[in-house]
C-alpha atoms as a PDB file:
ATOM      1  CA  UNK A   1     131.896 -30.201 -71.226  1.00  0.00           C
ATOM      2  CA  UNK A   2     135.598 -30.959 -71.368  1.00  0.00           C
ATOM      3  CA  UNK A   3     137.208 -34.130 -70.572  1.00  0.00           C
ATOM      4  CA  UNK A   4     139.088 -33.470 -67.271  1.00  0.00           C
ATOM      5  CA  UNK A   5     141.127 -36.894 -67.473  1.00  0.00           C
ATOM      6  CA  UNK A   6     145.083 -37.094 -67.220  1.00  0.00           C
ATOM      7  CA  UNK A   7     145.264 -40.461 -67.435  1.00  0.00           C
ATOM      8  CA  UNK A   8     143.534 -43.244 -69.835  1.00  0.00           C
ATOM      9  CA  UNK A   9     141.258 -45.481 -68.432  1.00  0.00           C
ATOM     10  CA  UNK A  10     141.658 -49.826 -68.594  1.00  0.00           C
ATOM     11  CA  UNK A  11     138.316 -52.181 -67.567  1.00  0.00           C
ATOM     12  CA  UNK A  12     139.493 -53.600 -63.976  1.00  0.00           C
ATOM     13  CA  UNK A  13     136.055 -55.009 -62.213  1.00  0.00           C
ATOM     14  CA  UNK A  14     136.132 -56.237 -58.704  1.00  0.00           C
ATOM     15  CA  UNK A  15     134.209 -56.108 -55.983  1.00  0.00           C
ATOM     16  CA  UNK A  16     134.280 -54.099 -53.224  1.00  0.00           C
ATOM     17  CA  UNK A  17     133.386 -52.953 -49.991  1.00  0.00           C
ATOM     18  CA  UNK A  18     133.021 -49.084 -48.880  1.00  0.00           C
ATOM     19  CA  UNK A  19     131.640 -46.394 -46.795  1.00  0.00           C
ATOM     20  CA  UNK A  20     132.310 -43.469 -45.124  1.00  0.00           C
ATOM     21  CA  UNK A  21     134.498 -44.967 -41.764  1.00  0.00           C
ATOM     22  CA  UNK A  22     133.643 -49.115 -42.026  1.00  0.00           C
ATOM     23  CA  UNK A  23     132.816 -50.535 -45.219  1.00  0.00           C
ATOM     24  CA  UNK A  24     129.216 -51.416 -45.151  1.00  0.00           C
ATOM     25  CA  UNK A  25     128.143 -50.997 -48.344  1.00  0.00           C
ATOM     26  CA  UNK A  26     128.850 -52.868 -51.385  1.00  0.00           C
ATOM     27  CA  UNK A  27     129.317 -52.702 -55.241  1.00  0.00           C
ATOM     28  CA  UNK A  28     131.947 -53.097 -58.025  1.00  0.00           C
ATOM     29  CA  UNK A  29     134.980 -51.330 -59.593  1.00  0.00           C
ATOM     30  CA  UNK A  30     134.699 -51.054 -63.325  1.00  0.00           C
ATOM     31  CA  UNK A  31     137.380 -49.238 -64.552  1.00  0.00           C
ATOM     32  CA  UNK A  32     140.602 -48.073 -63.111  1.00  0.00           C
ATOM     33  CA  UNK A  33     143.468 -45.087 -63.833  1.00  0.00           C
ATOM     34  CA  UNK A  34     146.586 -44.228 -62.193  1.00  0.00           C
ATOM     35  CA  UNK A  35     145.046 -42.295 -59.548  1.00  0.00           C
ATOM     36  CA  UNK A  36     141.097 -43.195 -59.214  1.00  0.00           C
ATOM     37  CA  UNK A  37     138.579 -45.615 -60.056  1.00  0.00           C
ATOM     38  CA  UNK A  38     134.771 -45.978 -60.789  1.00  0.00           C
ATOM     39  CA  UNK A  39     132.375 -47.380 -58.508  1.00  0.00           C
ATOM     40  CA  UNK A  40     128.886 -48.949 -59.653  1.00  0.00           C
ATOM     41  CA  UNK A  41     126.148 -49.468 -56.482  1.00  0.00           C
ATOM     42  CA  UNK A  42     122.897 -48.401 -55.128  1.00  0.00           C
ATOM     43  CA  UNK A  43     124.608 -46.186 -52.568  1.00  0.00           C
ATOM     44  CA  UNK A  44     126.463 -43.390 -53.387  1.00  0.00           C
ATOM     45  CA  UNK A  45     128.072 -40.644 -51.677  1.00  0.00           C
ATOM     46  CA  UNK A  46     128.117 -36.945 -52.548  1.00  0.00           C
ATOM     47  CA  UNK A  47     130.827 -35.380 -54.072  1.00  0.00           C
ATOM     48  CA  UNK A  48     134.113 -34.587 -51.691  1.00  0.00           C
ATOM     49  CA  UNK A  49     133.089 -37.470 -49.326  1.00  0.00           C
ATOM     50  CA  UNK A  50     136.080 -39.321 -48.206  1.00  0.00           C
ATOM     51  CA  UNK A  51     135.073 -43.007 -47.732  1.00  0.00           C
ATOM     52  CA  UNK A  52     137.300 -46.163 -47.226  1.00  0.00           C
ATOM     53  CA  UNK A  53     137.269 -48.886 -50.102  1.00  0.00           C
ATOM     54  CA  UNK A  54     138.122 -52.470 -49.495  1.00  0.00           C
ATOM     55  CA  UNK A  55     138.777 -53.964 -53.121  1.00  0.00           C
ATOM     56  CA  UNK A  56     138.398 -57.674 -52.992  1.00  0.00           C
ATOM     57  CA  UNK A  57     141.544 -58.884 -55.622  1.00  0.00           C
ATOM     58  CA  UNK A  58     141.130 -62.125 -55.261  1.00  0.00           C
ATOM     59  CA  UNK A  59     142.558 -65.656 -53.842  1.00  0.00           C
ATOM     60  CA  UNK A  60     146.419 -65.449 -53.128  1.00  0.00           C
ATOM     61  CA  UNK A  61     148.269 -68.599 -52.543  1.00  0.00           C
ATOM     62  CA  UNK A  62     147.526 -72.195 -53.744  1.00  0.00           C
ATOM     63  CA  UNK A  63     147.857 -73.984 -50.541  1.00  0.00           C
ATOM     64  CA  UNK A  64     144.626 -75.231 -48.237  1.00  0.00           C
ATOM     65  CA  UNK A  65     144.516 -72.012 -46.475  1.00  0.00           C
ATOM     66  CA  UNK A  66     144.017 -69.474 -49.682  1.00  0.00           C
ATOM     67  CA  UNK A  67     143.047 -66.269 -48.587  1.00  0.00           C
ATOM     68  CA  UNK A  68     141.498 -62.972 -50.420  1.00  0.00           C
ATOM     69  CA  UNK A  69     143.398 -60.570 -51.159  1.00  0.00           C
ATOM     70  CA  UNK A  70     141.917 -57.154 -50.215  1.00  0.00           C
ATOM     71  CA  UNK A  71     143.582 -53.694 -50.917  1.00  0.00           C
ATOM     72  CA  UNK A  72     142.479 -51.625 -48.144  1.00  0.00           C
ATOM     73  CA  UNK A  73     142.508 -47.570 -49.846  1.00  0.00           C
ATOM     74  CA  UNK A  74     140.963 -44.303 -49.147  1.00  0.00           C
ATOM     75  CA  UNK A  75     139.347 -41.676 -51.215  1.00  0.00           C
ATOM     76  CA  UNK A  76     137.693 -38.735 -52.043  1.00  0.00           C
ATOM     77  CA  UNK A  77     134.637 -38.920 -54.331  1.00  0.00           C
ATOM     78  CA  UNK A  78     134.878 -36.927 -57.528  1.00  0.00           C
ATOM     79  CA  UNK A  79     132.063 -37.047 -59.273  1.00  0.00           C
ATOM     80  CA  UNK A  80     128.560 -39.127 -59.219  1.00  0.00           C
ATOM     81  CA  UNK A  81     125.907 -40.788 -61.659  1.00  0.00           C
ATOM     82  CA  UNK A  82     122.414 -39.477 -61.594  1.00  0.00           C
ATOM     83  CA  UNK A  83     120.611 -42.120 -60.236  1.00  0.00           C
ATOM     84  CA  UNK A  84     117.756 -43.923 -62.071  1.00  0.00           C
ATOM     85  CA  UNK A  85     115.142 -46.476 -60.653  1.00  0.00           C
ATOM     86  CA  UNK A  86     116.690 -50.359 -61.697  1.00  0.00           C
ATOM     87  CA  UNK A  87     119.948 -48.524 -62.596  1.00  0.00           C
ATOM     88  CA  UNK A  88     123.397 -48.960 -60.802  1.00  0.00           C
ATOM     89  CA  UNK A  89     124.531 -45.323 -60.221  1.00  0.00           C
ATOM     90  CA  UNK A  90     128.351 -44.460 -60.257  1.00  0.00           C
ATOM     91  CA  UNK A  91     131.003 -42.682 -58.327  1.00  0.00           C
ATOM     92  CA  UNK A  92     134.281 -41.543 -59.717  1.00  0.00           C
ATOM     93  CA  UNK A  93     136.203 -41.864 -56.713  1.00  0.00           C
ATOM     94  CA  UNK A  94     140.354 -40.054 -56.782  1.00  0.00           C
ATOM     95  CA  UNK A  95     142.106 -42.121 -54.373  1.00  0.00           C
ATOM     96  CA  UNK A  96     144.385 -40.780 -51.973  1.00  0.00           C
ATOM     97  CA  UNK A  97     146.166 -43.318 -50.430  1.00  0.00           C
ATOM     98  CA  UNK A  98     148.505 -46.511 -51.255  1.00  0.00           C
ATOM     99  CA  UNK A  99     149.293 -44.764 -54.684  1.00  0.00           C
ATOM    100  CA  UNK A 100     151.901 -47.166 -55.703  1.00  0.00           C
ATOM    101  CA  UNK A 101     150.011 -49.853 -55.156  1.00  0.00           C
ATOM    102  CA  UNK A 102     147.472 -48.470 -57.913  1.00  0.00           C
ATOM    103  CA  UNK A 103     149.747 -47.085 -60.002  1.00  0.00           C
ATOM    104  CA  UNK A 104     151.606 -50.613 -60.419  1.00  0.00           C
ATOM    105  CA  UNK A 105     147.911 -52.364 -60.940  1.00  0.00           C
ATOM    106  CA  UNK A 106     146.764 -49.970 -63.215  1.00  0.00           C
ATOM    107  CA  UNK A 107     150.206 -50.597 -65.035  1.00  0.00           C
ATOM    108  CA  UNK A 108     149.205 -54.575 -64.944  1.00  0.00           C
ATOM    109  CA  UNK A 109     145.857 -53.850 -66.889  1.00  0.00           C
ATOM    110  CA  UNK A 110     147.070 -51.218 -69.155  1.00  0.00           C
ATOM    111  CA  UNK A 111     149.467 -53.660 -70.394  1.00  0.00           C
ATOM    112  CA  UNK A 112     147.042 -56.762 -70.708  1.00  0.00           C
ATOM    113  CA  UNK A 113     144.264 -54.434 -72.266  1.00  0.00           C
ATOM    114  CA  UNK A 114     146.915 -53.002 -74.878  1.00  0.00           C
ATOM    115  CA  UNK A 115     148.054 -56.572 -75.599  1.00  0.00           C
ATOM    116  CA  UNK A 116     145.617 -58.745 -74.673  1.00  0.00           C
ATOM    117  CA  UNK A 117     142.485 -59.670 -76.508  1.00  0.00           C
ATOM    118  CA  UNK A 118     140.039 -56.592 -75.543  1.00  0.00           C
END
């Protein structure tokens, strides 16, 4: 089997919410690349679902009221894990919109993980 990737992948783990029109279900990024990431959860979708994500980036500003960030993104999944009992199964999911947005994260984190202590 060939490796179909254009682009390298960096560790990025987050947690998120997703599912086919609301986000119901949850799980966690684990990697990211300038157009997709990888999803780890007990549910998983079949390949060509589109599903919305809600990635939860964390706490923006330092005042009383800090909120969450959350990146709000749609995609298609790619490709999926097998899944084994006690085992988180995966989802390679290409995302299709707000590509700027991931393009400048994934940017963020290939420059920390090329200079930072990984």
């Amino acid at each position: 089997m060939t490796n179909r990737r254009v682009t390298r992948r960096v560790p990025f783990r987050k947690r998120v919410k997703y599912g086919l029109t609301n986000p119901n279900f949850s799980g966690y990024t684990s990697n990211i690349s300038e157009n997709g990431i990888r999803i780890g959860s007990h549910k998983i979708f079949p390949p060509q679902a589109k599903i919305v994500i809600h990635i939860h980036m964390g706490e923006i500003g330092i005042e009383e009221g800090a909120m969450e960030e959350i990146a709000i993104l749609e995609g298609v999944v790619v490709w999926v894990s097998p899944t084994l009992p006690g085992v988180l199964a995966k989802m390679g999911i290409k995302l299709i919109s707000r590509a700027d947005d991931i393009k400048s994260i994934y940017k963020q984190k290939m420059h920390q993980y090329n200079t930072g202590p990984y």
